[in-house]
Each structure stands twice: as structure tokens, then as C-alpha cells.
N, C-alpha and C. Protein backbone atom coordinates (compact mmCIF):
# COMPACT_ATOMS: atom_id res chain seq x y z
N UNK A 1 0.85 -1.17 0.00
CA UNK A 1 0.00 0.00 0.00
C UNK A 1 0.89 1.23 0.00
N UNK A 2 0.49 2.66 -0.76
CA UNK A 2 1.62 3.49 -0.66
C UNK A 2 1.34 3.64 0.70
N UNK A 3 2.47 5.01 1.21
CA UNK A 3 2.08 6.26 2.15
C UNK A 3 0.59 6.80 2.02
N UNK A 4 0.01 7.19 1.09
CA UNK A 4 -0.62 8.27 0.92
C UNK A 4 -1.91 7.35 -0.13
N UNK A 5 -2.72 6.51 0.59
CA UNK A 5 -3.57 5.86 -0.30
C UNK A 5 -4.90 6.74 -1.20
N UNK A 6 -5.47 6.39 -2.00
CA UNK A 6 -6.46 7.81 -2.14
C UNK A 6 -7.52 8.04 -1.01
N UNK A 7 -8.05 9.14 -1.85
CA UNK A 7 -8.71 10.14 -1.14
C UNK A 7 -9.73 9.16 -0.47
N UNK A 8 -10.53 8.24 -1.15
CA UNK A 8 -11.93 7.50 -1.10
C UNK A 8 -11.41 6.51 0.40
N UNK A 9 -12.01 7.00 1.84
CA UNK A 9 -11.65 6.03 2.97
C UNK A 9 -12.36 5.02 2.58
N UNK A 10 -11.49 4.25 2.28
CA UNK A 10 -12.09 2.29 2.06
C UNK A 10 -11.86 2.00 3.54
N UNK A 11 -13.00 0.73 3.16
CA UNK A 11 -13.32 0.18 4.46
C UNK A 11 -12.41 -0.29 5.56
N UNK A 12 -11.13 0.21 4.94
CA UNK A 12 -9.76 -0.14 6.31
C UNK A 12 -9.86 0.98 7.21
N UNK A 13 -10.76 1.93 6.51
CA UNK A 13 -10.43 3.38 7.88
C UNK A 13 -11.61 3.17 8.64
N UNK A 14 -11.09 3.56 9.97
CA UNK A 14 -12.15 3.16 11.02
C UNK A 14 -13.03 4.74 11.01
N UNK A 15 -13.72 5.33 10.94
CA UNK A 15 -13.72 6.30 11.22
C UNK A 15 -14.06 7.12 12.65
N UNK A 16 -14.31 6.05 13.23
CA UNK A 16 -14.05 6.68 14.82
C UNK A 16 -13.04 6.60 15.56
N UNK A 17 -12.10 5.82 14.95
CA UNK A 17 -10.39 5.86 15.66
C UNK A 17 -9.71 7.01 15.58
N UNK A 18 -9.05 7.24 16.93
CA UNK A 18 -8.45 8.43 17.25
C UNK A 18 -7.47 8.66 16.68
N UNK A 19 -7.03 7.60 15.96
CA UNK A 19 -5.26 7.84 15.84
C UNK A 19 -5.22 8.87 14.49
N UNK A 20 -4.18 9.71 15.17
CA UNK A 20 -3.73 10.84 13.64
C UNK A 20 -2.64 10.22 13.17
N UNK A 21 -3.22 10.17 11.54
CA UNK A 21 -2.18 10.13 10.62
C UNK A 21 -1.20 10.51 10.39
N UNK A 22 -1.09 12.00 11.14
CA UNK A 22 -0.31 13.35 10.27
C UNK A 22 -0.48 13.81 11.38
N UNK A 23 1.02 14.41 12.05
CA UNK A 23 1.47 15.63 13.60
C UNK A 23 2.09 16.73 12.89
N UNK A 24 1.69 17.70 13.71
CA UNK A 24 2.68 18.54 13.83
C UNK A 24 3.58 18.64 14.69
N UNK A 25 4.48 19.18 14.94
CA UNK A 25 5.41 19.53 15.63
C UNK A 25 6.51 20.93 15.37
N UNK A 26 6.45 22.00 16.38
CA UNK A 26 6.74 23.08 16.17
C UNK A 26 8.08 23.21 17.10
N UNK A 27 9.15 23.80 15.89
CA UNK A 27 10.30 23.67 16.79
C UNK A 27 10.97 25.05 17.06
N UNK A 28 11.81 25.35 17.49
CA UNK A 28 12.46 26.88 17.39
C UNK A 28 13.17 27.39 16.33
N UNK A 29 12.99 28.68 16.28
CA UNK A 29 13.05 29.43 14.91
C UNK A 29 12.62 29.17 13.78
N UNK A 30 11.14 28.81 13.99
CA UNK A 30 10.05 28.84 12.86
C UNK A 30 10.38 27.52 11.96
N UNK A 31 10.42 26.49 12.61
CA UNK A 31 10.63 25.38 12.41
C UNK A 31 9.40 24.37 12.46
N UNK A 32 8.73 23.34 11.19
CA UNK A 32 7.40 22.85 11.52
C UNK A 32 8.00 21.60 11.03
N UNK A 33 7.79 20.24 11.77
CA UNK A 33 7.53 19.15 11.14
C UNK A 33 6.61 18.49 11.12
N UNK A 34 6.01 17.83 9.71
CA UNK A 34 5.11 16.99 9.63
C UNK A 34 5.22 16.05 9.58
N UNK A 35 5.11 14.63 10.62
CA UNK A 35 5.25 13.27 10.68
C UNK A 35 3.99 12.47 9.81
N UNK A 36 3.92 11.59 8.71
CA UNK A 36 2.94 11.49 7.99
C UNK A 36 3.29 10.00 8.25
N UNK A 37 2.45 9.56 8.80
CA UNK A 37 2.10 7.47 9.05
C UNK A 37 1.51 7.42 8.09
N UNK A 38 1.81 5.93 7.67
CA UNK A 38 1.26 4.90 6.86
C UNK A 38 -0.31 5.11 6.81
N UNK A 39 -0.92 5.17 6.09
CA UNK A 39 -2.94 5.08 5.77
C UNK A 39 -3.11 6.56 6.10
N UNK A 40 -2.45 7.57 5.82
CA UNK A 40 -2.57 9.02 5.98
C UNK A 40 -3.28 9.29 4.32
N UNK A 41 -4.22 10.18 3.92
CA UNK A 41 -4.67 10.55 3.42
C UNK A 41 -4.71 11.65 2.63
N UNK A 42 -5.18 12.13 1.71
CA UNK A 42 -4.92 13.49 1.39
C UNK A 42 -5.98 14.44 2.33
N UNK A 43 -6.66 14.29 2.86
CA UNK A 43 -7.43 14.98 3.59
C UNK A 43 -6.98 15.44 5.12
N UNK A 44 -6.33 14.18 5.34
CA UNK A 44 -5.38 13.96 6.71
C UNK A 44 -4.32 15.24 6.71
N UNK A 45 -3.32 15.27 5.47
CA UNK A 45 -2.48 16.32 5.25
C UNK A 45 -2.93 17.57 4.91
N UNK A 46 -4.47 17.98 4.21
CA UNK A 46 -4.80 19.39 4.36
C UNK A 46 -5.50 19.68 5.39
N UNK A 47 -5.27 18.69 6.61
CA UNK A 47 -6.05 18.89 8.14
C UNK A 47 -5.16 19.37 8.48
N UNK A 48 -3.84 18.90 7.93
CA UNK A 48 -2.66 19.40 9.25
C UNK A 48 -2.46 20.66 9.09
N UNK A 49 -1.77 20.63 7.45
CA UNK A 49 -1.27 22.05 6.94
C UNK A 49 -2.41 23.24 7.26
N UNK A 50 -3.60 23.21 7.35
CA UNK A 50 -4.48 23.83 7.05
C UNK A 50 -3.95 25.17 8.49
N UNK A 51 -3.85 24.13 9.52
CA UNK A 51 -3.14 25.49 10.65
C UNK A 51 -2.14 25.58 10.86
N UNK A 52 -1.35 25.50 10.00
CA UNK A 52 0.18 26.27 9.41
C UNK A 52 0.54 27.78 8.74
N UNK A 53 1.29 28.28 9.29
CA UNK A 53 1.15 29.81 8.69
C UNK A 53 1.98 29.75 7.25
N UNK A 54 2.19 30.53 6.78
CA UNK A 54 3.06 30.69 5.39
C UNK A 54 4.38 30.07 5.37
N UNK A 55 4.47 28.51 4.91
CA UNK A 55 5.43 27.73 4.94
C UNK A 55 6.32 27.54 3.84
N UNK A 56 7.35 27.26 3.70
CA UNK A 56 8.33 26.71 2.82
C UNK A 56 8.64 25.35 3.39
N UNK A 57 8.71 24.17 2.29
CA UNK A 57 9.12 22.53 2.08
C UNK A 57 10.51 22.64 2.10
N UNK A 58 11.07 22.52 3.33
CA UNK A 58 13.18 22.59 3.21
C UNK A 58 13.60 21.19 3.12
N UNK A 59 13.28 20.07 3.66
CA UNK A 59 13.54 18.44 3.90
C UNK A 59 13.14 17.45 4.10
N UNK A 60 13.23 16.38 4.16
CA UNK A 60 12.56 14.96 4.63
C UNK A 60 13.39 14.51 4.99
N UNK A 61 13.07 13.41 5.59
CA UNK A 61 13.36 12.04 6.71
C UNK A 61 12.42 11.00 7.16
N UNK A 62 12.88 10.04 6.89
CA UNK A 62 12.35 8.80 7.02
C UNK A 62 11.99 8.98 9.02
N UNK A 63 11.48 8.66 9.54
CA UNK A 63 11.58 8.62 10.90
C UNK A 63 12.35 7.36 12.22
N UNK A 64 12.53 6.75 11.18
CA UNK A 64 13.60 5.59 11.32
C UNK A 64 14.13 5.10 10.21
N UNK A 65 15.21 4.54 10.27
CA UNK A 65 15.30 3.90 8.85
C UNK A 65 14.47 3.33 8.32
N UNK A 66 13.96 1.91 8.92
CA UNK A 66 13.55 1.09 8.74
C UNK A 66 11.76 1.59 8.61
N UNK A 67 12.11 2.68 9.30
CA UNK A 67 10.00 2.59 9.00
C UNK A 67 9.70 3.73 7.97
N UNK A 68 8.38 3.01 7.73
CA UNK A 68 7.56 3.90 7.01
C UNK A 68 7.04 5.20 6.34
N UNK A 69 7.11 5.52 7.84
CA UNK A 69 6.72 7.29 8.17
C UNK A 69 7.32 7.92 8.04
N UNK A 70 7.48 8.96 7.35
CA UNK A 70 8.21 10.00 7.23
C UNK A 70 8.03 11.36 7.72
N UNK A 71 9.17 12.21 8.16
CA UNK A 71 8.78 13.77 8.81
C UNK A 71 9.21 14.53 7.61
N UNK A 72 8.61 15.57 7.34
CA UNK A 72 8.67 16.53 6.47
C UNK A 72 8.87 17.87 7.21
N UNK A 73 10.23 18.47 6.67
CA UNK A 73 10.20 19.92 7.11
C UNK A 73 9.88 21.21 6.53
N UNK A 74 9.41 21.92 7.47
CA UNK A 74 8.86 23.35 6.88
C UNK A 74 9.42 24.53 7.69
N UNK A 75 9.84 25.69 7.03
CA UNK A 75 10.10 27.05 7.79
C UNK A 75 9.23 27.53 7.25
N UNK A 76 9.04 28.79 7.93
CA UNK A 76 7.79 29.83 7.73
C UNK A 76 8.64 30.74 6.67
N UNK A 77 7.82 31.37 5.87
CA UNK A 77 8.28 32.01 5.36
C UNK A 77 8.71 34.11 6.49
N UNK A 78 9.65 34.31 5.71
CA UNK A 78 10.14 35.56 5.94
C UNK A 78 9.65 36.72 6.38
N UNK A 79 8.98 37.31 6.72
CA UNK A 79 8.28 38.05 6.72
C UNK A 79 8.93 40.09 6.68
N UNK A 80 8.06 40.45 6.05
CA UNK A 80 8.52 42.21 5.43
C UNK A 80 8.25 43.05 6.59
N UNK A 81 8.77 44.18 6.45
CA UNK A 81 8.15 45.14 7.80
C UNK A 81 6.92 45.27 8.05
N UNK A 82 6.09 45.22 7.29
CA UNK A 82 4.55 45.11 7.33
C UNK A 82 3.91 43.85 7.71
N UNK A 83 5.10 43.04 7.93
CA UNK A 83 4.32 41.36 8.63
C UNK A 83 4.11 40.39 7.29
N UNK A 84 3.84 41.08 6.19
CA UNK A 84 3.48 39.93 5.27
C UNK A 84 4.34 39.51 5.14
N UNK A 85 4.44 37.61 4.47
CA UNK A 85 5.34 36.54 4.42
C UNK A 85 5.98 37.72 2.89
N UNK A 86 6.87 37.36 2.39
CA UNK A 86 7.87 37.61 1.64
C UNK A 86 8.35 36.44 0.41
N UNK A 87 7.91 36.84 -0.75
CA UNK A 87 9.03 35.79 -1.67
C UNK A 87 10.36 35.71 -1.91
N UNK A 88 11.10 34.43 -2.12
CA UNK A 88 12.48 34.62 -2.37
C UNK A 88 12.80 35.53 -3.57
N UNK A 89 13.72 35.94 -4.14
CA UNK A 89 14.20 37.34 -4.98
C UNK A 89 14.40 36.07 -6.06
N UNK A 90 14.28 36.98 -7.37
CA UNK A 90 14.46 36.17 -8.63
C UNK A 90 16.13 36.26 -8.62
N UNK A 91 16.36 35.16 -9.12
CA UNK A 91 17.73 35.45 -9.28
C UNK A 91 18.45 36.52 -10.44
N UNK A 92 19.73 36.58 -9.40
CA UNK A 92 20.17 38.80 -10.01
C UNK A 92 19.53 39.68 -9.59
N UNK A 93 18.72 39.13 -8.92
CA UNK A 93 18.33 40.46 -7.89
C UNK A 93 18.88 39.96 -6.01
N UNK A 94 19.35 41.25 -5.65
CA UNK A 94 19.82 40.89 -3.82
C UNK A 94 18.38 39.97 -3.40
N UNK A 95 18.89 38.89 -2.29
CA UNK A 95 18.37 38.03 -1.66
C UNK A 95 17.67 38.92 -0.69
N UNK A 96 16.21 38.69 -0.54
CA UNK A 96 15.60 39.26 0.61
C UNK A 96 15.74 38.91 1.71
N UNK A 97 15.69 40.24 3.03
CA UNK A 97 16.22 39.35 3.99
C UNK A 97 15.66 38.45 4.66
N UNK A 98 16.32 37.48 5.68
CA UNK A 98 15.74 36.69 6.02
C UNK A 98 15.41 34.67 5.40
N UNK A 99 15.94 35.25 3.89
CA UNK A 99 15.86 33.90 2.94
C UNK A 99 17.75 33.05 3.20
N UNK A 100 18.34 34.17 3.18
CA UNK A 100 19.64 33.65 3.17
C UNK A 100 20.38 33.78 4.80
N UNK A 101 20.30 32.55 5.40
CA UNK A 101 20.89 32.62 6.88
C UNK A 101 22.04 33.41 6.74
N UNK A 102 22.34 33.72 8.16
CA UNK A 102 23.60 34.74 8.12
C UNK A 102 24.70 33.52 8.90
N UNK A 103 25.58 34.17 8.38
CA UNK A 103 26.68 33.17 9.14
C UNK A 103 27.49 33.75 9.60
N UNK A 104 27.72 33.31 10.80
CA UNK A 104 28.92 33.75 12.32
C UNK A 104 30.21 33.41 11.96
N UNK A 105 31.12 34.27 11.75
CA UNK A 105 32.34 33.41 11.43
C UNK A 105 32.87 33.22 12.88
N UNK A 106 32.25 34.05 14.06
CA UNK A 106 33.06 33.11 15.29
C UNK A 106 32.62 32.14 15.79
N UNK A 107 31.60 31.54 15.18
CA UNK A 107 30.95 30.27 15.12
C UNK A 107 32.10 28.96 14.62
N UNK A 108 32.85 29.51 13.95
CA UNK A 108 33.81 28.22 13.08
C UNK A 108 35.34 28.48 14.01
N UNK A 109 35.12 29.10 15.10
CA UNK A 109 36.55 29.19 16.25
C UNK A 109 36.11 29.18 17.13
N UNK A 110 35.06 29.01 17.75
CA UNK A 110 35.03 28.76 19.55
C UNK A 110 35.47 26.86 19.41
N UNK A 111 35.63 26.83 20.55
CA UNK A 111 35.90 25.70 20.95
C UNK A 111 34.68 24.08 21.09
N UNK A 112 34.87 23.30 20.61
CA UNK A 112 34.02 21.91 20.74
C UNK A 112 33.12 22.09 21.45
N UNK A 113 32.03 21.69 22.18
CA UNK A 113 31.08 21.49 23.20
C UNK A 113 31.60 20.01 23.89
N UNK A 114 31.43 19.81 24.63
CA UNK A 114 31.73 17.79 24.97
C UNK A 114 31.07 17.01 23.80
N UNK A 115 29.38 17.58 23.91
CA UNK A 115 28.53 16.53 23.02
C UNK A 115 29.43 16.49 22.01
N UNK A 116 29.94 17.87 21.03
CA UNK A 116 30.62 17.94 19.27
C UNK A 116 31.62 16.67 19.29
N UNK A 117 32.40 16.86 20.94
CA UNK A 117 33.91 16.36 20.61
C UNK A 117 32.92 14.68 20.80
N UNK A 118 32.15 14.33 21.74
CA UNK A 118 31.72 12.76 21.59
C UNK A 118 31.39 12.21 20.08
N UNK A 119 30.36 13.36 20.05
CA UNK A 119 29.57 12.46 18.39
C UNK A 119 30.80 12.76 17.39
N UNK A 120 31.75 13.50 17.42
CA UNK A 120 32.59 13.36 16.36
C UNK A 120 33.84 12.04 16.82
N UNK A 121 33.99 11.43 17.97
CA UNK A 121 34.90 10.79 18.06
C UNK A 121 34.17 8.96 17.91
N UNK A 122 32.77 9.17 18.28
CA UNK A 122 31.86 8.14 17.33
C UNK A 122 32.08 8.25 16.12
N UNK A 123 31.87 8.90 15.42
CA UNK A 123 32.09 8.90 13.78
C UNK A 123 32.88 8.64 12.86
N UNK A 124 34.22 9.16 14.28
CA UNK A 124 35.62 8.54 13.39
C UNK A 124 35.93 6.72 13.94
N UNK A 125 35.05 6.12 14.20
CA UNK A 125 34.93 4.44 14.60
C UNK A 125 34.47 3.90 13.68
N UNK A 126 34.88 2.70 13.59
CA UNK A 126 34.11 2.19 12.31
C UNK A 126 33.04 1.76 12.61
N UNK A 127 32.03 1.91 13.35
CA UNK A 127 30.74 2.33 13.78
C UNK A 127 30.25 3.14 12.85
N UNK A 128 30.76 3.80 12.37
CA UNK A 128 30.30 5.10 11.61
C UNK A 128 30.19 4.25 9.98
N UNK A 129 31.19 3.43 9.86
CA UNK A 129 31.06 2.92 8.52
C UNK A 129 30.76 1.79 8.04
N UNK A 130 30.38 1.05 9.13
CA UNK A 130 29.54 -0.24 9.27
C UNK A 130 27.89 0.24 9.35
N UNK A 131 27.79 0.70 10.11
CA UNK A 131 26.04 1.53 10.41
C UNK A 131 25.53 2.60 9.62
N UNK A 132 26.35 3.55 9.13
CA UNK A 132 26.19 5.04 8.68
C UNK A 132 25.26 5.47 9.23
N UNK A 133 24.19 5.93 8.08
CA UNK A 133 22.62 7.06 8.60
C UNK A 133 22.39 6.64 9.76
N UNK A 134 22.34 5.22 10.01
CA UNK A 134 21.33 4.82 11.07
C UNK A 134 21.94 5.19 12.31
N UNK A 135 22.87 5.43 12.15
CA UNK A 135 23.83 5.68 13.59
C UNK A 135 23.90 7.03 13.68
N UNK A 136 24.22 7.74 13.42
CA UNK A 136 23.86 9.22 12.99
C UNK A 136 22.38 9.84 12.92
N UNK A 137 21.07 8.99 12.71
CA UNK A 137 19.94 9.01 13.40
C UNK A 137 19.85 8.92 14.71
N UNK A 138 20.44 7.84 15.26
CA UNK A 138 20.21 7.35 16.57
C UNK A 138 21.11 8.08 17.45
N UNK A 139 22.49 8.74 16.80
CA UNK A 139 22.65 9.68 17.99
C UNK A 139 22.31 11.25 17.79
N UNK A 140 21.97 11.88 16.73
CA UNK A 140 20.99 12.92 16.47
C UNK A 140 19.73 13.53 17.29
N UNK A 141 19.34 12.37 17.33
CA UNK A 141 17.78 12.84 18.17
C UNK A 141 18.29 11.89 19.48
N UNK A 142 19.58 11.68 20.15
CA UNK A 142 19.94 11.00 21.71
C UNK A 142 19.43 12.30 21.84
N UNK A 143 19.83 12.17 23.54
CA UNK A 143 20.10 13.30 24.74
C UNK A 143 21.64 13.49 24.87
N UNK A 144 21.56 14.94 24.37
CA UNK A 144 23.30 14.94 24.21
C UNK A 144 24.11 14.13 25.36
N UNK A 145 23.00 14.07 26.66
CA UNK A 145 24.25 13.65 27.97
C UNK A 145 24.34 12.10 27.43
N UNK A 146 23.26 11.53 26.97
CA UNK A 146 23.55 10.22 26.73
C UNK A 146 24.47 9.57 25.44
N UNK A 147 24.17 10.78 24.70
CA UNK A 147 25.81 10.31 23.84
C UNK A 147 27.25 10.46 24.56
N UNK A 148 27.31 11.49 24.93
CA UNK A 148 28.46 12.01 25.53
C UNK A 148 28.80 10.56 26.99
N UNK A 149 27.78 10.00 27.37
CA UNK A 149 27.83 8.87 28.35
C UNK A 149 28.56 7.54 27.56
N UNK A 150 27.94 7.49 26.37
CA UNK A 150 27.70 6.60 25.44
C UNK A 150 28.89 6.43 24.49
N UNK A 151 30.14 7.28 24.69
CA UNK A 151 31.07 7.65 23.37
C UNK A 151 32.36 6.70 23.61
N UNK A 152 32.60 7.06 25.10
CA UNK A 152 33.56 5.89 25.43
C UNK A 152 33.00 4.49 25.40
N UNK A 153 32.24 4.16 25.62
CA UNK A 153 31.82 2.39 25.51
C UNK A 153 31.69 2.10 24.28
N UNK A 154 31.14 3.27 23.51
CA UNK A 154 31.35 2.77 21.82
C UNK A 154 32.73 2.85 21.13
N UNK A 155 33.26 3.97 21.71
CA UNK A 155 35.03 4.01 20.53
C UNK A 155 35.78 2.82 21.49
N UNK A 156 35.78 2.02 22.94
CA UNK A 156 36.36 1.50 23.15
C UNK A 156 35.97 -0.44 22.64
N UNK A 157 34.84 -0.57 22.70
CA UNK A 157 33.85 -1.43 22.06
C UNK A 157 34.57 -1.43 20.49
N UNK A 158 34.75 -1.04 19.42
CA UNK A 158 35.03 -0.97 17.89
C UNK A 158 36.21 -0.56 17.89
N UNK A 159 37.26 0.09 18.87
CA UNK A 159 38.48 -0.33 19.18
C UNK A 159 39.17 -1.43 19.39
N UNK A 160 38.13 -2.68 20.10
CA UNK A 160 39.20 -4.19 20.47
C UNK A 160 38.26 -4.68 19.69
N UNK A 161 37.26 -4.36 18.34
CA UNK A 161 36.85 -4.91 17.43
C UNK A 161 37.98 -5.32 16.45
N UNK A 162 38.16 -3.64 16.07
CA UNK A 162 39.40 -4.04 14.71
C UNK A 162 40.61 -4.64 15.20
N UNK A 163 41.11 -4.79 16.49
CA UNK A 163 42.25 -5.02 17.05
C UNK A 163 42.23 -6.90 16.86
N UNK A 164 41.19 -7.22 16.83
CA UNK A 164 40.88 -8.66 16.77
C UNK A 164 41.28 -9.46 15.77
């Protein structure tokens, strides 16, 4: 069956079951994801979007590897001194603001965090190249303390791997 079966609920949809197809989830700095399960609908997805403000489609992700569902990301669009959302500039013309992030260059010289220096010393294990995405999922959405808990038992673990 796809994701997204048609419109017509055949007799697999219950229609008094609670369960939503389709979440939102609102994150910081105008950040929206839409998690869309399996037997989601087209009606399901203009339920969700419908109380969404002026969005832009930036990404996807599977929500596990292995499953089904996928999250879809959205930013809001930009907005002008007058509040209205804003289109991106045709190209050859300056970028409006707000479309093009700004970047910190003392962002690329402060020093590691613990979490940076853990998940990067996971990555350089061959953990990283036996597993890839999936490992990089799974420590993505950890609790930074639990990677950072988690970094020595793994680089020392795939350390007396290859040593073997």
C-alpha cells in the first residue's frame, strides 16, 4: 500500500479511531515538522497544513530507517516590515532578507562542546562505517548527555573490534 492511499476512505479506515495520521510539531526558529504514518490521506495532510502559517518545504526524513513514516520539514516564510510573508528574490536580484541565513564566522573558532567532541569521536569508529545514517539518526535525536555517556563504551567497544 503506498504512504498516501487515495482520497476515497475504504473500508480499512475506522472512522471513529483516534489515531492521527499526520502531527505537527513546532520547533524553534520557525521550524514545523510533519510526521505522515502509513494510511494518511490526502485529507489527513490538508487537516494538518491547514493550521500552518506561510510555509516553505526545506527536507525529509524517514523517521527511522527502517520505517515507514516520514517527517517533512517546513520554515515559515520571511516576513517584510509590514508582517506579510515575503518571496524569495528572482535570481540577479539581492536576496531578501531573512531567505539567506547569516553566518557567524566566530561560530567556526570557539571551541568543541563535549557533546561535538563525543559524536565526532563516534564517527571517526568504524561504527560510523559499518552503520552510517542509522547511527547518525540514533545519535541525532539521543540526549546529548547520553551520547556524551555513550562515546567511550562505543570508541572502546570498535576499538578491540578491529584489534581482533
Amino acid at each position: 500500500m503506498p504512504i498516501i492511499p487515495p482520497s476515497d476512505h475504504g473500508p480499512w479506515r475506522n472512522p471513529y479511531e483516534t489515531w492521527r495520521f499526520v502531527t505537527v510539531r513546532h520547533h524553534v526558529r520557525d521550524v514545523y515538522e510533519l510526521t505522515i504514518s502509513p494510511g494518511a490521506d490526502l485529507h489527513d495532510l490538508v487537516e494538518a497544513t491547514a493550521t500552518l502559517p506561510s510555509i516553505v518545504y526545506t527536507d525529509h526524513r524517514p523517521v527511522t530507517p527502517a520505517d515507514p513514516a516520514v517527517v517533512l520539514t517546513f520554515r515559515t516564510m520571511p516576513t517584510g516590515p509590514d508582517g506579510v510573508a515575503v518571496r524569495p528574490s528572482p535570481r540577479g536580484v539581492p536576496p531578501v532578507p531573512g531567505w539567506v541565513p547569516e553566518i557567524d564566522p566566530d561560530a567556526l573558532r570557539r571551541p568543541l562542546t563535549e557533546y561535538e567532541r563525543a559524536f565526532r569521536t563516534i564517527l571517526a569508529t568504524d561504527a560510523f562505517r559499518v552503520h552510517g545514517r542509522s547511527l547518525v539518526y540514533g545519535l541525532a535525536f539521543c540526549d546529548p548527555d547520553a551520547v556524551i555517556a555513550a562515546a567511550e563504551g562505543i570508541v572502546t567497544r570498535w576499538t578491540r573490534r578491529v584489534q581482533r
